[in-house]
PDB file of N, CA and C in Angstrom:
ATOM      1  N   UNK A   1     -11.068 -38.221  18.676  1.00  0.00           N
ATOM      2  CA  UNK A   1     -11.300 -36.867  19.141  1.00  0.00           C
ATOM      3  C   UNK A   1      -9.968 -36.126  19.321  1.00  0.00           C
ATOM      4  N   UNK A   2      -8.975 -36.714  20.023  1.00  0.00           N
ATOM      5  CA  UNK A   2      -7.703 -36.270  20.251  1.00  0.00           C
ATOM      6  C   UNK A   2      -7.237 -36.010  18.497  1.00  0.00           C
ATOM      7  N   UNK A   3      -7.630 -36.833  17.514  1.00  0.00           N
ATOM      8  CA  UNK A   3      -7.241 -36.310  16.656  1.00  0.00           C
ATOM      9  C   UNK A   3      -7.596 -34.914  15.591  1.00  0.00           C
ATOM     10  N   UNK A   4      -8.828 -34.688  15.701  1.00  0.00           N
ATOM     11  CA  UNK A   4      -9.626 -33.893  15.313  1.00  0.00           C
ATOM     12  C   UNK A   4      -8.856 -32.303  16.107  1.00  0.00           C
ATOM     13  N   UNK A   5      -8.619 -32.453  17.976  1.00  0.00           N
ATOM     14  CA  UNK A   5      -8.297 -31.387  18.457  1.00  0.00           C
ATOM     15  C   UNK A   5      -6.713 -31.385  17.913  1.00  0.00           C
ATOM     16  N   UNK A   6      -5.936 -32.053  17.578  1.00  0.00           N
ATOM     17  CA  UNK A   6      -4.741 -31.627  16.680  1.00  0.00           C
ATOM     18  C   UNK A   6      -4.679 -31.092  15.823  1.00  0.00           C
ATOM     19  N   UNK A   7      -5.793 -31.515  14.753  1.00  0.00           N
ATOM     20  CA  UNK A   7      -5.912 -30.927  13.679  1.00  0.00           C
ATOM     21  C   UNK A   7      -5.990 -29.601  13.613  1.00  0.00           C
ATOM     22  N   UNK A   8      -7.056 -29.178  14.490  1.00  0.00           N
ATOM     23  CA  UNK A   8      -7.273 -27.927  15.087  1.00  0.00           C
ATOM     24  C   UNK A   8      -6.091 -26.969  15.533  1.00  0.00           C
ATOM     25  N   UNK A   9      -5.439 -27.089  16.200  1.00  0.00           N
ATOM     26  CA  UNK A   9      -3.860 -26.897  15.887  1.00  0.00           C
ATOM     27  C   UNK A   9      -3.007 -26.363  15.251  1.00  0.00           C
ATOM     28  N   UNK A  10      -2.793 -27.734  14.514  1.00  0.00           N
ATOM     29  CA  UNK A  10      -2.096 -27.565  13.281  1.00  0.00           C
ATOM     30  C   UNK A  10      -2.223 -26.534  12.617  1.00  0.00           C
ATOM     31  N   UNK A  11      -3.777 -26.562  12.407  1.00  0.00           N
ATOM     32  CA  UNK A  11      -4.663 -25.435  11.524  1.00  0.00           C
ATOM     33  C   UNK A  11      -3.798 -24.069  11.696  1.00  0.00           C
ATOM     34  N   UNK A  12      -4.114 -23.606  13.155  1.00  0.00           N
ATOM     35  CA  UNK A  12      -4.097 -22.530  13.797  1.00  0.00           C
ATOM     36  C   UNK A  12      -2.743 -21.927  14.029  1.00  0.00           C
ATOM     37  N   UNK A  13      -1.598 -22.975  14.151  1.00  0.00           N
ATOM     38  CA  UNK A  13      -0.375 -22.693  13.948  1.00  0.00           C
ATOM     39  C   UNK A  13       0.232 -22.708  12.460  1.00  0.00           C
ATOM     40  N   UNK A  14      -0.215 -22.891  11.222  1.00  0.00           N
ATOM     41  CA  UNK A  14      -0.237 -22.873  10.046  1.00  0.00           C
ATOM     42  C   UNK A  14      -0.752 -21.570  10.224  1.00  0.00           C
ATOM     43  N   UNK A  15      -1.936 -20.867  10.265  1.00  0.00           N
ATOM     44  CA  UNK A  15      -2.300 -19.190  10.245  1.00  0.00           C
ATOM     45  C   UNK A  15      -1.236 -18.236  10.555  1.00  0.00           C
ATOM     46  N   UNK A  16      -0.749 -19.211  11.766  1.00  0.00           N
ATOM     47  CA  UNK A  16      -0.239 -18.066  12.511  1.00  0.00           C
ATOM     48  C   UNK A  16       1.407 -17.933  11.635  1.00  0.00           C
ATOM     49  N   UNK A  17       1.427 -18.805  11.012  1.00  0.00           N
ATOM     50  CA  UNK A  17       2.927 -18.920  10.441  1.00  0.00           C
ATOM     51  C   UNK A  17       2.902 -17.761   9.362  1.00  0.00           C
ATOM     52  N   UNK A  18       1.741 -18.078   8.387  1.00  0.00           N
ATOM     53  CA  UNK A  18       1.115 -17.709   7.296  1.00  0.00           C
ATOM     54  C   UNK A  18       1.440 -16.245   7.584  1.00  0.00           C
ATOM     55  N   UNK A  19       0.429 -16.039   8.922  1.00  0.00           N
ATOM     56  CA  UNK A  19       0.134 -14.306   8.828  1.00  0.00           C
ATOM     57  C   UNK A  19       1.363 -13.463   8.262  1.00  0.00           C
ATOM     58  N   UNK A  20       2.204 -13.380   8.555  1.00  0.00           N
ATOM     59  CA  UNK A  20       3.520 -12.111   8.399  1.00  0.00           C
ATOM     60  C   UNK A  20       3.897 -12.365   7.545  1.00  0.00           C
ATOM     61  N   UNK A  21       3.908 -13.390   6.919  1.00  0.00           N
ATOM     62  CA  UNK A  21       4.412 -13.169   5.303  1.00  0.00           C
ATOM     63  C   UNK A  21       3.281 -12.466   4.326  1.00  0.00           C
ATOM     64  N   UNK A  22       2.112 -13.286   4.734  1.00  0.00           N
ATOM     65  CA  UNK A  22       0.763 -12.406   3.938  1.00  0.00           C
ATOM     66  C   UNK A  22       0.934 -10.826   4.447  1.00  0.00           C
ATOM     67  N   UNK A  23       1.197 -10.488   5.286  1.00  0.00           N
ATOM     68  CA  UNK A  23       1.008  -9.469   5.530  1.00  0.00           C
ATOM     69  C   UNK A  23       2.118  -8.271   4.963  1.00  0.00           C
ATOM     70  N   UNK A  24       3.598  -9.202   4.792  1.00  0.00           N
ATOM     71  CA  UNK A  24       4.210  -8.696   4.258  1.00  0.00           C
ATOM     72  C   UNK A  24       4.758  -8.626   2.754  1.00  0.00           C
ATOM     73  N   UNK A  25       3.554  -9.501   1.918  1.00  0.00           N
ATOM     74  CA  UNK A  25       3.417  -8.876   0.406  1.00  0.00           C
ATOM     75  C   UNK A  25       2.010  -8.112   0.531  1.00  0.00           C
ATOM     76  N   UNK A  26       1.405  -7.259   1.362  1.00  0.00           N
ATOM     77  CA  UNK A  26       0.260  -6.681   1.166  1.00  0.00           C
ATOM     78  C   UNK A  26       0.993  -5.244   1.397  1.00  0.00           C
ATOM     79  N   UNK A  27       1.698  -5.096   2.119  1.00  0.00           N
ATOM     80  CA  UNK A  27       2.830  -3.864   2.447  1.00  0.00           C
ATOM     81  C   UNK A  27       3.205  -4.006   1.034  1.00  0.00           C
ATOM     82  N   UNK A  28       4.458  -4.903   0.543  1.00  0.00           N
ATOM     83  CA  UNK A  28       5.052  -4.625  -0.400  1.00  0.00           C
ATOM     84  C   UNK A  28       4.012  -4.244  -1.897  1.00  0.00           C
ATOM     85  N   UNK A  29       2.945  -4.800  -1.929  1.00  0.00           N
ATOM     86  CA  UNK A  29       1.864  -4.401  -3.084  1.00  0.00           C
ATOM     87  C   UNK A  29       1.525  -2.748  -2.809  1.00  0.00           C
ATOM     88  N   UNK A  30       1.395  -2.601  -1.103  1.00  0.00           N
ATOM     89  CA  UNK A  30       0.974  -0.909  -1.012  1.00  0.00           C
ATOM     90  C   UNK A  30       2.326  -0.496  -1.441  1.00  0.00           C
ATOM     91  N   UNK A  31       3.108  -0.688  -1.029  1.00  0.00           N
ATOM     92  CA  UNK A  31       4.412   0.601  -1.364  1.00  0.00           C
ATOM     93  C   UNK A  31       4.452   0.421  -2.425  1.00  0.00           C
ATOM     94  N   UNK A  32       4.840  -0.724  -3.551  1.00  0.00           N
ATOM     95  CA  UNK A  32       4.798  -0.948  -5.232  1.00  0.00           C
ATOM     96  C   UNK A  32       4.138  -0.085  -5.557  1.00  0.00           C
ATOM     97  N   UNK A  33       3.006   0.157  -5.224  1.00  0.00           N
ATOM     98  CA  UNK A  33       1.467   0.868  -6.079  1.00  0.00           C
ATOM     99  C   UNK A  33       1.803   2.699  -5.399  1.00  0.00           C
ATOM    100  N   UNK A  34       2.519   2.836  -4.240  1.00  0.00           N
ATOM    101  CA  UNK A  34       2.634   4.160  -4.012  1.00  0.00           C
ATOM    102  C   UNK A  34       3.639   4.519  -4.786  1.00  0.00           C
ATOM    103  N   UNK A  35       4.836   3.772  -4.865  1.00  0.00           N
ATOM    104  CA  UNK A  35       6.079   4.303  -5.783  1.00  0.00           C
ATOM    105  C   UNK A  35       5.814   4.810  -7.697  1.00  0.00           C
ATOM    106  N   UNK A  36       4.543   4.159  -7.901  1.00  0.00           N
ATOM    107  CA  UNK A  36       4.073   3.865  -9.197  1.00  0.00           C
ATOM    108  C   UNK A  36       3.584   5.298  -9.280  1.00  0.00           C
ATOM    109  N   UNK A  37       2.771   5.721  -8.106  1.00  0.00           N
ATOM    110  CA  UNK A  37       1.968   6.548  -8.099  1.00  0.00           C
ATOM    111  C   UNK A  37       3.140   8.218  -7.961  1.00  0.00           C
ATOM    112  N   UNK A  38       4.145   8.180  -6.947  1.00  0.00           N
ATOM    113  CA  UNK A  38       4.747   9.193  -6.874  1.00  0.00           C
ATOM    114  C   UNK A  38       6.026   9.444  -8.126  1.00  0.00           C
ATOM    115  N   UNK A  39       5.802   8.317  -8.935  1.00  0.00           N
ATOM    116  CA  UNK A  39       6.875   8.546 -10.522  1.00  0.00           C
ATOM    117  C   UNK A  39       5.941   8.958 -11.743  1.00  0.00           C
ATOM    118  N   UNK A  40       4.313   8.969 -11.095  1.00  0.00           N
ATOM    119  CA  UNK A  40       3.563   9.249 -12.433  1.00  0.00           C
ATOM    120  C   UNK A  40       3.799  10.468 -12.077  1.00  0.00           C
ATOM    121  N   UNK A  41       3.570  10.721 -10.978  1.00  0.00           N
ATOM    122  CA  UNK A  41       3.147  12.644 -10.486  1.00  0.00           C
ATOM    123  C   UNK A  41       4.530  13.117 -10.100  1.00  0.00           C
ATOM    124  N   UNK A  42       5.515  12.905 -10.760  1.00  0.00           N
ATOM    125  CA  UNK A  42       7.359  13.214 -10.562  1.00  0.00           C
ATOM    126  C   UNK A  42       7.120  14.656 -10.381  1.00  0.00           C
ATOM    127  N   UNK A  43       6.876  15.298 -11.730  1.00  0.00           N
ATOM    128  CA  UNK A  43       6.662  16.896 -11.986  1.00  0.00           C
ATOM    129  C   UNK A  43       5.913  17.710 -10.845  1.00  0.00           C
ATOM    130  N   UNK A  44       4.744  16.917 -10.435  1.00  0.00           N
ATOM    131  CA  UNK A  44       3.745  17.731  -9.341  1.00  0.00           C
ATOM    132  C   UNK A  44       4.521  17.551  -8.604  1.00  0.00           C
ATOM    133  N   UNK A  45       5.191  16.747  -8.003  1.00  0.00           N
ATOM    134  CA  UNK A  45       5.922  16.733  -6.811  1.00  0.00           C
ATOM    135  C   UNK A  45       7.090  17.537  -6.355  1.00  0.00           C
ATOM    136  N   UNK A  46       7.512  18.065  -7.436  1.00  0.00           N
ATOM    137  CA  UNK A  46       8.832  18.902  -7.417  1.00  0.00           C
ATOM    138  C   UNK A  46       8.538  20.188  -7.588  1.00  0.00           C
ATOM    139  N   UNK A  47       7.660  20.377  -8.079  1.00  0.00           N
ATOM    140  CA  UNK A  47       6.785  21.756  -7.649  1.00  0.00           C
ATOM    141  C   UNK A  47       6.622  22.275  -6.310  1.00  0.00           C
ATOM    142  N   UNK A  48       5.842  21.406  -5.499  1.00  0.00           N
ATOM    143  CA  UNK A  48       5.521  21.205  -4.014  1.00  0.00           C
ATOM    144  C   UNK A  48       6.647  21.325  -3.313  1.00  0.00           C
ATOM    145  N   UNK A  49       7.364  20.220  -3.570  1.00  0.00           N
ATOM    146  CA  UNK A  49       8.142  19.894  -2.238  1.00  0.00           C
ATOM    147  C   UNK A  49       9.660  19.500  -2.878  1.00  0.00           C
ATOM    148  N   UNK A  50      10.137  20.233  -3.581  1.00  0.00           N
ATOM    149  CA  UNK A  50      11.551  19.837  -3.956  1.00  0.00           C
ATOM    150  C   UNK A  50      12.454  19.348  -3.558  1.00  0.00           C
ATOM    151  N   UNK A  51      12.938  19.500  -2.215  1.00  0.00           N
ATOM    152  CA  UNK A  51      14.095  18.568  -1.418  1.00  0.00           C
ATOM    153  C   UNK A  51      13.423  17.683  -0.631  1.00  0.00           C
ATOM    154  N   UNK A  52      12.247  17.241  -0.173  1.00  0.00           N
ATOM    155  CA  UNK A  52      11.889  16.978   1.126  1.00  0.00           C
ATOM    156  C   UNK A  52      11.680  15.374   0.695  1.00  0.00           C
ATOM    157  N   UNK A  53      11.352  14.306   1.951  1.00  0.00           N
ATOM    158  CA  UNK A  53      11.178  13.416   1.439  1.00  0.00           C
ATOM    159  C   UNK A  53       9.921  12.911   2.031  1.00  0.00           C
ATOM    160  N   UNK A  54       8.852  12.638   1.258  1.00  0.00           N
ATOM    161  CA  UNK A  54       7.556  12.192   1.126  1.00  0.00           C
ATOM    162  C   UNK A  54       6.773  11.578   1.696  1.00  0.00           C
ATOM    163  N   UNK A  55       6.115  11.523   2.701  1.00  0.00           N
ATOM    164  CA  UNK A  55       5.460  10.248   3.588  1.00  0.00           C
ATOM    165  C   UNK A  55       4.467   9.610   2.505  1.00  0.00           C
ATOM    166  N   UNK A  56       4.083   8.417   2.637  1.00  0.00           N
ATOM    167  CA  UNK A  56       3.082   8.073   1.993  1.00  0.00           C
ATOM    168  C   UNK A  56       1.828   8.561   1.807  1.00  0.00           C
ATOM    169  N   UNK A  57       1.662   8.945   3.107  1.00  0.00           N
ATOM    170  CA  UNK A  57       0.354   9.881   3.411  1.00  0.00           C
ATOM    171  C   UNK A  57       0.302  11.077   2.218  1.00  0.00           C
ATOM    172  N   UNK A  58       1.347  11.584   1.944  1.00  0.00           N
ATOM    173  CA  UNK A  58       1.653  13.031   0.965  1.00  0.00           C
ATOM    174  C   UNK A  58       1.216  12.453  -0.279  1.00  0.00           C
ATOM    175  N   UNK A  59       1.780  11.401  -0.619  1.00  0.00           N
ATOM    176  CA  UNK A  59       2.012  10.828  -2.316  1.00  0.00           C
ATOM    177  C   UNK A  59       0.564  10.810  -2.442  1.00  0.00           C
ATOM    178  N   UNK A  60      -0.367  10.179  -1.532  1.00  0.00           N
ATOM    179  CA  UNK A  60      -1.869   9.945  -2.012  1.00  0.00           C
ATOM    180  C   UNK A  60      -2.644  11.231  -2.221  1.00  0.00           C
ATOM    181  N   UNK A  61      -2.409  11.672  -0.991  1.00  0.00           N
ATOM    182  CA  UNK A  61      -2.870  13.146  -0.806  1.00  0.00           C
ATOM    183  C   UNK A  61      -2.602  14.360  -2.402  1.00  0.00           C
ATOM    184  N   UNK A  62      -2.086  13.793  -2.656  1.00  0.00           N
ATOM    185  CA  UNK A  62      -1.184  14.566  -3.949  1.00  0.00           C
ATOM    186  C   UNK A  62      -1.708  14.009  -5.220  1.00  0.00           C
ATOM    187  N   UNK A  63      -2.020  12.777  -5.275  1.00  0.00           N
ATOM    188  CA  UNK A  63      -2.355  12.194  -6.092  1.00  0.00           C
ATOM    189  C   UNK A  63      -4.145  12.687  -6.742  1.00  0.00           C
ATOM    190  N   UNK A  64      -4.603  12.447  -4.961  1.00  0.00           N
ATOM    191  CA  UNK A  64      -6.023  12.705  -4.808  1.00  0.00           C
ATOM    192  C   UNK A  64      -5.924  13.834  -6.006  1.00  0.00           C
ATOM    193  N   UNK A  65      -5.420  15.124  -5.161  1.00  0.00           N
ATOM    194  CA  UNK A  65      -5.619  16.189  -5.739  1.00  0.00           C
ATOM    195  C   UNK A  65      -5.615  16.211  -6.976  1.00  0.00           C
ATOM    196  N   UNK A  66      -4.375  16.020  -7.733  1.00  0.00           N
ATOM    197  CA  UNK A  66      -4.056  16.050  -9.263  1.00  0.00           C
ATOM    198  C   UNK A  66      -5.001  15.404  -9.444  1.00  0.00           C
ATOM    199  N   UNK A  67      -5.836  14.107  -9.308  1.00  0.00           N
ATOM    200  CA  UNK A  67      -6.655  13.452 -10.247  1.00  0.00           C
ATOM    201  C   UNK A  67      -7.804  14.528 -10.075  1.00  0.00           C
ATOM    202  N   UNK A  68      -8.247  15.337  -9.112  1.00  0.00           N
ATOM    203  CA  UNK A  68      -9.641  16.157  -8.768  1.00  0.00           C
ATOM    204  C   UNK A  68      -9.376  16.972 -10.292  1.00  0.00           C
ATOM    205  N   UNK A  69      -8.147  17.867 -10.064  1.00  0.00           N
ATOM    206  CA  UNK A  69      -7.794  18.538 -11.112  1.00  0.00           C
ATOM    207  C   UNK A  69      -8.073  17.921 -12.565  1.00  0.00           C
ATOM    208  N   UNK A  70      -7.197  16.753 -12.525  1.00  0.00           N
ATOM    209  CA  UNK A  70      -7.839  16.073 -14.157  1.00  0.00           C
ATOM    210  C   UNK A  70      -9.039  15.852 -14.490  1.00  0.00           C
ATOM    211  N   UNK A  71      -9.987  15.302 -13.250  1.00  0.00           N
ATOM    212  CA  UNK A  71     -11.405  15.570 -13.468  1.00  0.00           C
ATOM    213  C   UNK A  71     -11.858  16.798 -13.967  1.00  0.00           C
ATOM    214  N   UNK A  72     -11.728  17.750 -13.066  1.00  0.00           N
ATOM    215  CA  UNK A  72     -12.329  18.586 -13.279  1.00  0.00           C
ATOM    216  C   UNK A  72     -12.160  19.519 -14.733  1.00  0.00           C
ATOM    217  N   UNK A  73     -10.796  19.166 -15.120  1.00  0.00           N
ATOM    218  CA  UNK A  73     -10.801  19.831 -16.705  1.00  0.00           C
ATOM    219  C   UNK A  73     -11.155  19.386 -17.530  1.00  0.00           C
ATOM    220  N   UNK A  74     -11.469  17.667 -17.175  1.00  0.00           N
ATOM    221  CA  UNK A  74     -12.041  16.931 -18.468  1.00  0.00           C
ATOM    222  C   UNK A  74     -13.718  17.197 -18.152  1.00  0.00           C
ATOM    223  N   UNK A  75     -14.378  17.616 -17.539  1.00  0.00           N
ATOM    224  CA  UNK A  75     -15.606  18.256 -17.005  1.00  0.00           C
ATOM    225  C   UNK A  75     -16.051  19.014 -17.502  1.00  0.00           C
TER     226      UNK A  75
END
């Protein structure tokens, strides 16, 4: 029994090790995929906001839009 509740443990301190690295290629996959996203839409962006520098929140927001737009002309 004592061995079983080690195991248990182990387990749980293995997660806990785990977590922040998992967590920190799930960050690095979001920012990868935002940077991807604010070099497709370079041009829209310099339109908008020429000197300023970008929250992530903007790049999607921006993105959204332009794709509504591409929808809607291929419509």
């Amino acid at each position: 029994q004592q061995s079983i509740i080690l195991q248990r443990d182990l387990a749980h301190v293995r997660k806990q090790l785990r977590k922040p690295l998992v967590e920190k290629l799930r960050r690095e996959r979001i920012n990868s995929s935002i940077e991807q996203l604010k070099s497709l839409l370079g041009p829209e962006f310099l339109k908008q906001q020429p000197d300023s520098k970008l929250e992530k929140a903007d790049i999607l927001e921006m993105t959204v839009s332009f794709t509504c737009k591409l929808w809607k002309t291929a419509h």
